[in-house]
C-alpha atoms as a PDB file:
ATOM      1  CA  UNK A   1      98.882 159.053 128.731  1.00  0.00           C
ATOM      2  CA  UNK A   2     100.082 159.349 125.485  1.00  0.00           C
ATOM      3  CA  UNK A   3      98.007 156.664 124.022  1.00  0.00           C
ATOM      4  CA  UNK A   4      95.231 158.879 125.044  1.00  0.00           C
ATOM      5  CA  UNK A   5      96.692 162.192 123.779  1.00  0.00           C
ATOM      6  CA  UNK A   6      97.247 160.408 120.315  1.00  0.00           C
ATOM      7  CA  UNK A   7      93.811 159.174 120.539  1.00  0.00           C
ATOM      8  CA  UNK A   8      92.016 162.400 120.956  1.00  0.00           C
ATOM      9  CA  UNK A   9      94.276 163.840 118.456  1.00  0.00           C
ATOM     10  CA  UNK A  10      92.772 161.122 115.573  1.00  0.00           C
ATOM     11  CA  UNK A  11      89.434 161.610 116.845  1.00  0.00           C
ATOM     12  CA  UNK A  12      90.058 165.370 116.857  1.00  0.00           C
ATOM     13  CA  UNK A  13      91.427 164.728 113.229  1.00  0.00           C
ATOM     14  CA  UNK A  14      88.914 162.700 112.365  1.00  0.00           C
ATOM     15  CA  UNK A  15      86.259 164.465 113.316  1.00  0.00           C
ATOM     16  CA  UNK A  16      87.589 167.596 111.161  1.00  0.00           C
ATOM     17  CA  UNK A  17      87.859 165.386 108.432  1.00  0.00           C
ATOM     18  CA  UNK A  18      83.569 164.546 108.344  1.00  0.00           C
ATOM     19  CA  UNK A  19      83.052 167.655 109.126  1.00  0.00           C
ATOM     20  CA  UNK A  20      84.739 168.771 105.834  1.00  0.00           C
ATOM     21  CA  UNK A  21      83.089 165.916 103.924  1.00  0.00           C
ATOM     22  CA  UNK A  22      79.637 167.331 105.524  1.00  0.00           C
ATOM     23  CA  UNK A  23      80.527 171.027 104.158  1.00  0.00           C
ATOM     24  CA  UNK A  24      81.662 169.822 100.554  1.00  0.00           C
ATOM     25  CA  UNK A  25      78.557 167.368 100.672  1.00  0.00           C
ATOM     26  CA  UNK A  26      76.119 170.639 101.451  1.00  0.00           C
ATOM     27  CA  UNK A  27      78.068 172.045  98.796  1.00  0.00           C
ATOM     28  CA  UNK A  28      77.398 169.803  96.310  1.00  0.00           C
ATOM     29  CA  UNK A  29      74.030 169.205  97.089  1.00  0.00           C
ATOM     30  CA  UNK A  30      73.442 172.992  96.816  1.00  0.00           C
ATOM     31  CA  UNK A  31      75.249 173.213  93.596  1.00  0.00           C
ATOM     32  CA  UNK A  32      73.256 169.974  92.155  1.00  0.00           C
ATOM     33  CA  UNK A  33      69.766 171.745  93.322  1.00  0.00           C
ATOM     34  CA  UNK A  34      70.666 175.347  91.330  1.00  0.00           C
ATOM     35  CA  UNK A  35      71.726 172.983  88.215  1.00  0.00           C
ATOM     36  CA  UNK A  36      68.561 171.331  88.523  1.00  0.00           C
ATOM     37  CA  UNK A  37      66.840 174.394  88.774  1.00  0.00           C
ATOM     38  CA  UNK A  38      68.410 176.129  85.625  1.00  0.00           C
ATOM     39  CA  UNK A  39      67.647 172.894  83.541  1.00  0.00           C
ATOM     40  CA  UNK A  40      63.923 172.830  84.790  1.00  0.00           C
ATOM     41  CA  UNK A  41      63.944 176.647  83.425  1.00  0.00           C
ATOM     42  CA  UNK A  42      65.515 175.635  80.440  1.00  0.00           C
ATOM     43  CA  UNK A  43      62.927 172.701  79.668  1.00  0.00           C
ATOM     44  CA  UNK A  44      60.070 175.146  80.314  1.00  0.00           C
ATOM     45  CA  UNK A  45      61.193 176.852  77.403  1.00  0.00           C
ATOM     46  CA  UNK A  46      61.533 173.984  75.290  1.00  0.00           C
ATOM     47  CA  UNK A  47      58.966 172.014  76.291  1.00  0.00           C
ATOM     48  CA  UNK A  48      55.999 174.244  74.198  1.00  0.00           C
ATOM     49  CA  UNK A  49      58.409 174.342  71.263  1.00  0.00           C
ATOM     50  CA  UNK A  50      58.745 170.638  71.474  1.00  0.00           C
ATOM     51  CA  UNK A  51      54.773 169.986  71.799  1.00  0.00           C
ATOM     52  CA  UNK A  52      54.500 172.352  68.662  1.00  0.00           C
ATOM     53  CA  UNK A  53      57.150 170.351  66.969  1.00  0.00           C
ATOM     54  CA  UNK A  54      55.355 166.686  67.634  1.00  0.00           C
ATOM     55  CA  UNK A  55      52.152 167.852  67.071  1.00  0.00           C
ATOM     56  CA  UNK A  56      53.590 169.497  63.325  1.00  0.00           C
ATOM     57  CA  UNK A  57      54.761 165.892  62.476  1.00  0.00           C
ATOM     58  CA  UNK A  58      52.288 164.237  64.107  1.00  0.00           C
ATOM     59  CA  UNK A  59      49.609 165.606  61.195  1.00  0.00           C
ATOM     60  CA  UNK A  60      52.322 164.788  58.459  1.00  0.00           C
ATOM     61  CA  UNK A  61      50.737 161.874  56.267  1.00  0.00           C
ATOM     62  CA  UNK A  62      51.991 159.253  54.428  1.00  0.00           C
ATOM     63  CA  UNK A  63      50.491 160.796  51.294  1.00  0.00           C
ATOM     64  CA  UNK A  64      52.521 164.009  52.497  1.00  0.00           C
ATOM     65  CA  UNK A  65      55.950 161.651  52.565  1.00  0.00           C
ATOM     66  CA  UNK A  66      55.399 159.757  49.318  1.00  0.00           C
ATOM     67  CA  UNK A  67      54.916 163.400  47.802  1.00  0.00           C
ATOM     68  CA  UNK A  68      57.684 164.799  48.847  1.00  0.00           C
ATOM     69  CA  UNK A  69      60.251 161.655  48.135  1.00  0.00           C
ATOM     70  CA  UNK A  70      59.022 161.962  44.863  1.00  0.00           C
ATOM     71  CA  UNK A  71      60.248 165.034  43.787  1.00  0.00           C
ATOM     72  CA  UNK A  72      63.232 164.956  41.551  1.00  0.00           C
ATOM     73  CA  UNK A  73      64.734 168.199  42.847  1.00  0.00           C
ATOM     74  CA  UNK A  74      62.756 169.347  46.453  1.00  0.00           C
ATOM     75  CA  UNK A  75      63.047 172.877  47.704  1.00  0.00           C
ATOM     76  CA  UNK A  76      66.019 173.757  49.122  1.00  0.00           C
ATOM     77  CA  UNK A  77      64.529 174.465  52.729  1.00  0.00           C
ATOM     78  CA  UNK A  78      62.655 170.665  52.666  1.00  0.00           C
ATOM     79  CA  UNK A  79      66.737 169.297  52.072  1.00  0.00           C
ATOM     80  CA  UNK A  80      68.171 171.504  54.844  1.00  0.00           C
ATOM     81  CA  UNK A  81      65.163 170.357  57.392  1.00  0.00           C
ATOM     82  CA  UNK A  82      65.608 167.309  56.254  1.00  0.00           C
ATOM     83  CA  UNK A  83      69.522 166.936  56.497  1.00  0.00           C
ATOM     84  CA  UNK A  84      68.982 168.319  60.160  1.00  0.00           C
ATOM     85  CA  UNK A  85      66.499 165.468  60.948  1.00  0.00           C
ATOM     86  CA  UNK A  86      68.883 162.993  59.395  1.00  0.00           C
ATOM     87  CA  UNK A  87      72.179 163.844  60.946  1.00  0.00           C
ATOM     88  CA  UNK A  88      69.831 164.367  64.471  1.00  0.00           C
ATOM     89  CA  UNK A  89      68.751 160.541  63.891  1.00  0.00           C
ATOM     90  CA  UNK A  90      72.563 159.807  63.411  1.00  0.00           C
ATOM     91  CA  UNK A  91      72.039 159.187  59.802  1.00  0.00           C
ATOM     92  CA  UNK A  92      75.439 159.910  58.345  1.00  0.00           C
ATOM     93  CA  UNK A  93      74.343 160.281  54.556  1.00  0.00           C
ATOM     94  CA  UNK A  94      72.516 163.217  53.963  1.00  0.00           C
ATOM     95  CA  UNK A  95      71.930 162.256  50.104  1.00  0.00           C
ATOM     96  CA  UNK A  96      68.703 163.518  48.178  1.00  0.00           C
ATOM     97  CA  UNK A  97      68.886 159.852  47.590  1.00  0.00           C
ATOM     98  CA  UNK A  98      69.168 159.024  51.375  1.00  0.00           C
ATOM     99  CA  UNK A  99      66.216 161.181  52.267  1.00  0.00           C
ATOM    100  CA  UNK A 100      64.424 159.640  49.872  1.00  0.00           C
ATOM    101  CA  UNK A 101      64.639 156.302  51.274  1.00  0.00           C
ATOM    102  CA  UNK A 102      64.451 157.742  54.915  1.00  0.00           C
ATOM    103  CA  UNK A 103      61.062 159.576  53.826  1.00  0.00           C
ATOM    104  CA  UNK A 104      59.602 156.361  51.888  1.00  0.00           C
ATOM    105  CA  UNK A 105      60.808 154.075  55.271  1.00  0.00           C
ATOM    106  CA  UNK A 106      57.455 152.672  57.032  1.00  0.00           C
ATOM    107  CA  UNK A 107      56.577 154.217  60.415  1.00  0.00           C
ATOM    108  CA  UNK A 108      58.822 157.349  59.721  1.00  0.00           C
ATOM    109  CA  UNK A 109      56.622 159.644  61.381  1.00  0.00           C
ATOM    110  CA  UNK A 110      56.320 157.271  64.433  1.00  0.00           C
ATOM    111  CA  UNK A 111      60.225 157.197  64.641  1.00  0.00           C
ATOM    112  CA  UNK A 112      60.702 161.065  64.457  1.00  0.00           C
ATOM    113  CA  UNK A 113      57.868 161.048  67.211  1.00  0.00           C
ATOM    114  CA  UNK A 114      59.294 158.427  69.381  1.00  0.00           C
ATOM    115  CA  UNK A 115      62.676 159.491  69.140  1.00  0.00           C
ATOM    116  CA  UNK A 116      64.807 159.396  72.270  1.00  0.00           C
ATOM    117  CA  UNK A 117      66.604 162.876  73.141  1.00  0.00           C
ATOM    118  CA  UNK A 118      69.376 160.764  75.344  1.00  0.00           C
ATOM    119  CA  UNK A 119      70.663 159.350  72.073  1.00  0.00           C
ATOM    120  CA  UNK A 120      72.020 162.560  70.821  1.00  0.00           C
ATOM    121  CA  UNK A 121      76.091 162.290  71.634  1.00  0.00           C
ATOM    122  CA  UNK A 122      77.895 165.744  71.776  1.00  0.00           C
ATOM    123  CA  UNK A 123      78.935 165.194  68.429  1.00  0.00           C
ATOM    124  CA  UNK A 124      75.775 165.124  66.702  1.00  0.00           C
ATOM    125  CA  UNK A 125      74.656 167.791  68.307  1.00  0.00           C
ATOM    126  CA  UNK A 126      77.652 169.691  67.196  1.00  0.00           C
ATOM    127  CA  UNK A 127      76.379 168.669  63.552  1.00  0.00           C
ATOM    128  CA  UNK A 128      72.927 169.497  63.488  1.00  0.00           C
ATOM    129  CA  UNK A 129      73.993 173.101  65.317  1.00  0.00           C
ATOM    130  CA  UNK A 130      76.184 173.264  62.572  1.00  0.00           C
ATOM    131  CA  UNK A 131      73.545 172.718  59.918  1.00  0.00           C
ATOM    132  CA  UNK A 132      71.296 175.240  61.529  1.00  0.00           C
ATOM    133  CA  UNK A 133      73.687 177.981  61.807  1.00  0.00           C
ATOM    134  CA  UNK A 134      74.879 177.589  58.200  1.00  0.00           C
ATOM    135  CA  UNK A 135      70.935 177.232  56.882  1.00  0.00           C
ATOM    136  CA  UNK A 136      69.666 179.416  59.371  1.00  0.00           C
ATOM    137  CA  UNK A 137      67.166 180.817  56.815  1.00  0.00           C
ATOM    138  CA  UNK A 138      65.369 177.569  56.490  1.00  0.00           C
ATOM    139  CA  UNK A 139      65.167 177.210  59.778  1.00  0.00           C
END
């Protein structure tokens, strides 16, 4: 008899135990859903700001580049964009003389297009925030 009792009491245990797992499971899955809701909200915001941003470079020309990377002193809003797009491309030198050579650099336009969000780490985003906040005006 008792190996029965003690079975019913692990299967009683046991079954306690998946039904926990099943609660913390719809938990999670209800918690990943709103998360995945507030991010699609958040990307609906972005996404016509981004569109107006690609399509901004996209008519940039190469006569546009060489213009500006010639310049011996630029304005001081074309160095602050400019530092932003640097430090968001992980360039680590934000230089006149660096932006010079990033602006004269073949496909430049294509790379700023193509560029893949999923490469920004935490701490470059930190950076670029950082050169926003302090140049807001240019921005």
């Amino acid at each position: 008899m008792t190996d029965i009792t003690s079975a019913l009491e692990v299967a009683a245990g046991r079954k306690q135990e998946v039904e926990g797992l099943r609660r913390a499971s719809g938990d999670a899955e209800r918690s990943a859903k709103e998360r995945e809701e507030q991010i699609e909200g958040e990307l609906a915001e972005i996404r016509p700001k981004l569109e107006e941003a690609k399509n901004a470079v996209g008519n940039v020309t190469a006569d546009n580049l060489k213009f500006v990377s010639s310049l011996a002193s630029p304005p001081t809003t074309v160095c602050d964009i400019l530092e932003a797009v640097l430090k968001l491309l992980g360039v680590g030198d934000t230089s006149w003389h660096s932006m010079r050579r990033f602006l004269r650099k073949r496909g430049v336009v294509d790379e700023i297009l193509n560029f893949d969000p999923k490469r920004v780490t935490a701490d470059i985003q930190a950076k670029v925030r950082d050169v926003i906040r302090k140049k807001s005006s240019s921005f």
